[in-house]
C-alpha atoms as a PDB file:
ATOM      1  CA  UNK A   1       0.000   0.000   0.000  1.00  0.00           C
ATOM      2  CA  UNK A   2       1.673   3.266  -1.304  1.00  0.00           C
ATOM      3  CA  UNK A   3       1.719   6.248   1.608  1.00  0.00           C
ATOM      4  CA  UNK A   4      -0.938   8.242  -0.134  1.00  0.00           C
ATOM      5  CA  UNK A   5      -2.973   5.538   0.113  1.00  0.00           C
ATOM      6  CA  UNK A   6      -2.743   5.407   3.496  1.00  0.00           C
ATOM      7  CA  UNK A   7      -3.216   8.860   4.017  1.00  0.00           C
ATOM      8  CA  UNK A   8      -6.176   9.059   2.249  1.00  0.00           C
ATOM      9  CA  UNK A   9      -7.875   6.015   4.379  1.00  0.00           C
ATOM     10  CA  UNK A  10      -6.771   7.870   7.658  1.00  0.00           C
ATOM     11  CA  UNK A  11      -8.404  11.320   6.307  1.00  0.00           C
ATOM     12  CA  UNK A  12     -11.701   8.951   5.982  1.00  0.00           C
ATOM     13  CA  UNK A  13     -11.024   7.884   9.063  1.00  0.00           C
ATOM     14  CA  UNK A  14     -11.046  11.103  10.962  1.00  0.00           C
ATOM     15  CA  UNK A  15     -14.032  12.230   8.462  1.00  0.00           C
ATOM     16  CA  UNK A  16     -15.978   9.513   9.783  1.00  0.00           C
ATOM     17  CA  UNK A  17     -14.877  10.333  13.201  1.00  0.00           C
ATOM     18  CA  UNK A  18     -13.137   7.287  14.044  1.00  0.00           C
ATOM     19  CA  UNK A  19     -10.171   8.745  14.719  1.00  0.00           C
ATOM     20  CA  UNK A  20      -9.715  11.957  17.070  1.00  0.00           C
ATOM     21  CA  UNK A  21      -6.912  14.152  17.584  1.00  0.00           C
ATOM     22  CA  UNK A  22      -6.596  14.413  21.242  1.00  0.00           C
ATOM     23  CA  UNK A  23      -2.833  15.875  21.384  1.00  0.00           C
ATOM     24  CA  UNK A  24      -2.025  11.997  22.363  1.00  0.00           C
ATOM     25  CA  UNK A  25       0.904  10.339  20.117  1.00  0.00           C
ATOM     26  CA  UNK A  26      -0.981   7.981  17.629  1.00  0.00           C
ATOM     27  CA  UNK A  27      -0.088   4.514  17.740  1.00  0.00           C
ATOM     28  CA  UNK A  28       0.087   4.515  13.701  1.00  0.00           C
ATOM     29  CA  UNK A  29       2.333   7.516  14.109  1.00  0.00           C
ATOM     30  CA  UNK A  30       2.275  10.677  12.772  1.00  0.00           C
ATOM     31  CA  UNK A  31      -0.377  13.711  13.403  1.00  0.00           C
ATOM     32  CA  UNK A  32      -3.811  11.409  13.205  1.00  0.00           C
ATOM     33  CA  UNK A  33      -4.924  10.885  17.019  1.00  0.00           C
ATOM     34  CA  UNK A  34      -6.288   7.480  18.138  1.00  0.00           C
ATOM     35  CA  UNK A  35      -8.608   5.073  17.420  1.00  0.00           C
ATOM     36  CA  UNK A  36     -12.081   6.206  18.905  1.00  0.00           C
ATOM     37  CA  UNK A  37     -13.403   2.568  19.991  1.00  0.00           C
ATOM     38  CA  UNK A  38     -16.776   3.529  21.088  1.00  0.00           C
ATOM     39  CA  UNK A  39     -17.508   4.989  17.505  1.00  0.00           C
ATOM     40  CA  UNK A  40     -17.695   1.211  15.884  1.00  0.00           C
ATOM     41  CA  UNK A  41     -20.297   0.212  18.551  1.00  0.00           C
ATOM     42  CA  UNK A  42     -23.299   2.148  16.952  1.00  0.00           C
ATOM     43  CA  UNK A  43     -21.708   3.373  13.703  1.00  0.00           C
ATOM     44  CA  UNK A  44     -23.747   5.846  12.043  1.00  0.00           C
ATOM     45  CA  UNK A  45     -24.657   5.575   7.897  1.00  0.00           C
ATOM     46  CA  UNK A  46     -25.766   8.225   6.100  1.00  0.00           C
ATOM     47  CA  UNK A  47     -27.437   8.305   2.800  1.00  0.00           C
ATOM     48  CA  UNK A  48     -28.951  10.188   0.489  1.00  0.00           C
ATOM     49  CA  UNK A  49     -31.142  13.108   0.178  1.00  0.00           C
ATOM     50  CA  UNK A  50     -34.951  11.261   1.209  1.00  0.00           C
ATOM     51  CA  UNK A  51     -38.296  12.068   2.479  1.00  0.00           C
ATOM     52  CA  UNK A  52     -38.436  10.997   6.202  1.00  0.00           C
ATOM     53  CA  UNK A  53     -38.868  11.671   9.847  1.00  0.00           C
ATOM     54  CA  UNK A  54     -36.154  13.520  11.512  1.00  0.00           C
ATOM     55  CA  UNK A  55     -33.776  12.267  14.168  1.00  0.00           C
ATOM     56  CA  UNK A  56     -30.470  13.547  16.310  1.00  0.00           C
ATOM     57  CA  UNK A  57     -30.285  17.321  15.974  1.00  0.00           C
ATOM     58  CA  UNK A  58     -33.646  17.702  14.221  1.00  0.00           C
ATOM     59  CA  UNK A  59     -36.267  15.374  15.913  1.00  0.00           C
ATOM     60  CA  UNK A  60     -37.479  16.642  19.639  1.00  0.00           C
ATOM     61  CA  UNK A  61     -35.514  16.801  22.182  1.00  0.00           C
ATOM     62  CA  UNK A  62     -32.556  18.523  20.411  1.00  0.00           C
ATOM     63  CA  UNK A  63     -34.537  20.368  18.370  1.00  0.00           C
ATOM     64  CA  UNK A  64     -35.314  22.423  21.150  1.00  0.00           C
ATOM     65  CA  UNK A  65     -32.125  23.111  21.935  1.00  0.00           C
ATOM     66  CA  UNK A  66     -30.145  23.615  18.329  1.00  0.00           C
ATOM     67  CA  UNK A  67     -30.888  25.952  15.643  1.00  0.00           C
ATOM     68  CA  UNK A  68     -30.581  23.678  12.401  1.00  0.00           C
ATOM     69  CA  UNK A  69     -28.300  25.490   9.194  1.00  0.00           C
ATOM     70  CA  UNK A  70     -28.373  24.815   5.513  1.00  0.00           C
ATOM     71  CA  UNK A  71     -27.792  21.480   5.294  1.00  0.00           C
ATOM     72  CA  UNK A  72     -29.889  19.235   4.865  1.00  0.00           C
ATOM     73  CA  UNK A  73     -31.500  17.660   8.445  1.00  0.00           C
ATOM     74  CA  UNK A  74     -30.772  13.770   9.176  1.00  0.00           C
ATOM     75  CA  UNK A  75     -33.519  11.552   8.526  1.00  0.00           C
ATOM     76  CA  UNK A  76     -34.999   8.188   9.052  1.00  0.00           C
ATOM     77  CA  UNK A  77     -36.318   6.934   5.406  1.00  0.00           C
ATOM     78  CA  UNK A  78     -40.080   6.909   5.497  1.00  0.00           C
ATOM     79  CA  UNK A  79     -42.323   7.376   2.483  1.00  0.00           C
ATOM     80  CA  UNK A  80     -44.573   9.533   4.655  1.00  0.00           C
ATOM     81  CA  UNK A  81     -41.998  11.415   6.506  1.00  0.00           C
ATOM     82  CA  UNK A  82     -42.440  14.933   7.122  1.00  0.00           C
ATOM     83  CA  UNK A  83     -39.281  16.435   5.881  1.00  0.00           C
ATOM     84  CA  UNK A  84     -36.581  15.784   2.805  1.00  0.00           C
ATOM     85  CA  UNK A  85     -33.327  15.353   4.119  1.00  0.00           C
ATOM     86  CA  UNK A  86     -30.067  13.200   4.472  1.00  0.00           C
ATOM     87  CA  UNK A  87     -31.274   9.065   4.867  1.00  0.00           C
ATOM     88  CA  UNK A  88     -29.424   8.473   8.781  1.00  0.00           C
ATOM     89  CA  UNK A  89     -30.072   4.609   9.072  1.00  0.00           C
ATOM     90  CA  UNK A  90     -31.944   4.130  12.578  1.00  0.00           C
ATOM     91  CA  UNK A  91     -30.604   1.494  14.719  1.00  0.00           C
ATOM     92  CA  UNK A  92     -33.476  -0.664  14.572  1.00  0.00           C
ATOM     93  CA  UNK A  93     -35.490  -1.193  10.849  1.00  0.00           C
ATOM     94  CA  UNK A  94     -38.411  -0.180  13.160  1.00  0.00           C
ATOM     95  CA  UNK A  95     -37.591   2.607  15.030  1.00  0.00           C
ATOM     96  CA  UNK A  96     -39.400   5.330  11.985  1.00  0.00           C
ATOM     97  CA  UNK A  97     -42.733   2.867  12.700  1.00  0.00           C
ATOM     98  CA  UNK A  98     -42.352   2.786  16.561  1.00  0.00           C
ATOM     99  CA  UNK A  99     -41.941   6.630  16.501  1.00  0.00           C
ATOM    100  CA  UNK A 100     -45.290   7.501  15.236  1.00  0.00           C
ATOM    101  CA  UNK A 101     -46.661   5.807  17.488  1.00  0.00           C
ATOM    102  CA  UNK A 102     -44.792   6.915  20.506  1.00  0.00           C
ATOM    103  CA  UNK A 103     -43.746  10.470  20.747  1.00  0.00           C
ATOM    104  CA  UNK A 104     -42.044   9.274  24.208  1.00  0.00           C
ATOM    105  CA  UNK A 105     -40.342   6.829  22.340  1.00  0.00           C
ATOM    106  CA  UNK A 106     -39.170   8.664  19.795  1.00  0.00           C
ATOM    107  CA  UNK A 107     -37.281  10.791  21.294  1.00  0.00           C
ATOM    108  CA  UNK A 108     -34.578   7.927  22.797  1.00  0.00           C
ATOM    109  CA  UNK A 109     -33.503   6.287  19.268  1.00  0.00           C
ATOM    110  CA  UNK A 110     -32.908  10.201  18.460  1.00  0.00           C
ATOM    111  CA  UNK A 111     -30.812  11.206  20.937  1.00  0.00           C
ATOM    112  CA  UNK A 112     -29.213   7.859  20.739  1.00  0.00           C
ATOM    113  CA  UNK A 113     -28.504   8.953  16.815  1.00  0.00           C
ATOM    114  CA  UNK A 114     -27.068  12.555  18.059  1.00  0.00           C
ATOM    115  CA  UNK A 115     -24.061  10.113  19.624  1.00  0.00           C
ATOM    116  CA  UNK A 116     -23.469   8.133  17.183  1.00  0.00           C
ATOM    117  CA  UNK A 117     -23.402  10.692  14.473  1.00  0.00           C
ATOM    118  CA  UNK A 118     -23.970  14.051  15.930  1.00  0.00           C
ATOM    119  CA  UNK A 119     -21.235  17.201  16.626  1.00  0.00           C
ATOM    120  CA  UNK A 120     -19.280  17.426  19.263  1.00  0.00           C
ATOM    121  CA  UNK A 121     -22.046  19.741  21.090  1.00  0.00           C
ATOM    122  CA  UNK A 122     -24.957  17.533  19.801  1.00  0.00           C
ATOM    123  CA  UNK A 123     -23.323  14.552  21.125  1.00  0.00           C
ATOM    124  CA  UNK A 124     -22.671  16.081  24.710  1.00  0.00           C
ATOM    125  CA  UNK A 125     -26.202  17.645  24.847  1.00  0.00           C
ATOM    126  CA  UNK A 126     -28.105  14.046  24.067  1.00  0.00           C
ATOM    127  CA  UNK A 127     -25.577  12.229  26.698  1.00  0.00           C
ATOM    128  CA  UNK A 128     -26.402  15.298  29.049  1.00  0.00           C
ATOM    129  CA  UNK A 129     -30.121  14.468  28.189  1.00  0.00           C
ATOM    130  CA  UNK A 130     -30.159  10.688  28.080  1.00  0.00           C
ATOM    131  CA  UNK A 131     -27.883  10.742  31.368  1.00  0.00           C
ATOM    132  CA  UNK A 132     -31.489  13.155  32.755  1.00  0.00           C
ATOM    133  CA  UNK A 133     -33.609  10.494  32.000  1.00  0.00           C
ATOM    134  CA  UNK A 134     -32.059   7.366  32.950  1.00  0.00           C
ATOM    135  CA  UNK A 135     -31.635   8.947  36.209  1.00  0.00           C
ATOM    136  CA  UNK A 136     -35.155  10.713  36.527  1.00  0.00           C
ATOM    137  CA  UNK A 137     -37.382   7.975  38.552  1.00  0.00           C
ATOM    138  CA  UNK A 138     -40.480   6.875  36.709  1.00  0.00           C
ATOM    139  CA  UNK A 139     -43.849   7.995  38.352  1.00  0.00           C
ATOM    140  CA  UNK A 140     -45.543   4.968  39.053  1.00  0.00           C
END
């Protein structure tokens, strides 16, 4: 493997965010950072531009919370979905169904999707928020 190929797969890499610079020597060597583990857990895939129901930054609760830009929002594929944006596969084939019925529901796969493919505020606002609820007793 020639050393621009290499580059170039550690530039996707960090562009997929799994690898961070986090002033740490890299094992690999060089500038890159290391490994982010956690990130091949629940790695996100994005698509392209769909109809669909929204999710991380733009389904509730984030969407509260952060002003959306230009680009397109992340969405789970649906035929009936509300908005046209980016397809964001949901962790479960059934999480777009589940959510229409559930507005409660819906809201955990979401902030579940702001970690997995969120910024570095959107991911620290859903852990703040999932953190919230997993510690909030439920009323019986």
């Amino acid at each position: 493997m020639s050393a621009s190929e290499v580059h170039a797969g550690l530039k996707r890499l960090k562009h997929a965010r799994l690898v961070k610079r986090d002033g740490l020597p890299c094992p690999l060597g060089g500038p890159w950072g290391a490994p982010v583990r956690r990130a091949v857990l629940l790695p996100a895939e994005r698509g392209e531009l769909t109809r669909g129901l929204p999710t991380a930054y733009a389904a509730p609760p984030l969407n509260a919370f952060i002003v959306q830009g230009d680009d397109p929002p992340p969405v789970w594929p649906d035929p009936d979905g509300p908005v046209r944006g980016q397809a964001f596969t949901p962790l479960y084939r059934s999480a777009p169904f589940a959510a229409w019925q559930d507005s409660g529901l819906y809201e955990w796969p979401a902030l579940v999707d702001a970690l997995r493919g969120g910024s570095t505020r959107e991911r620290h606002l859903a852990s703040e928020l999932l953190e919230e609820r997993l510690l909030t007793p439920v009323n019986s």
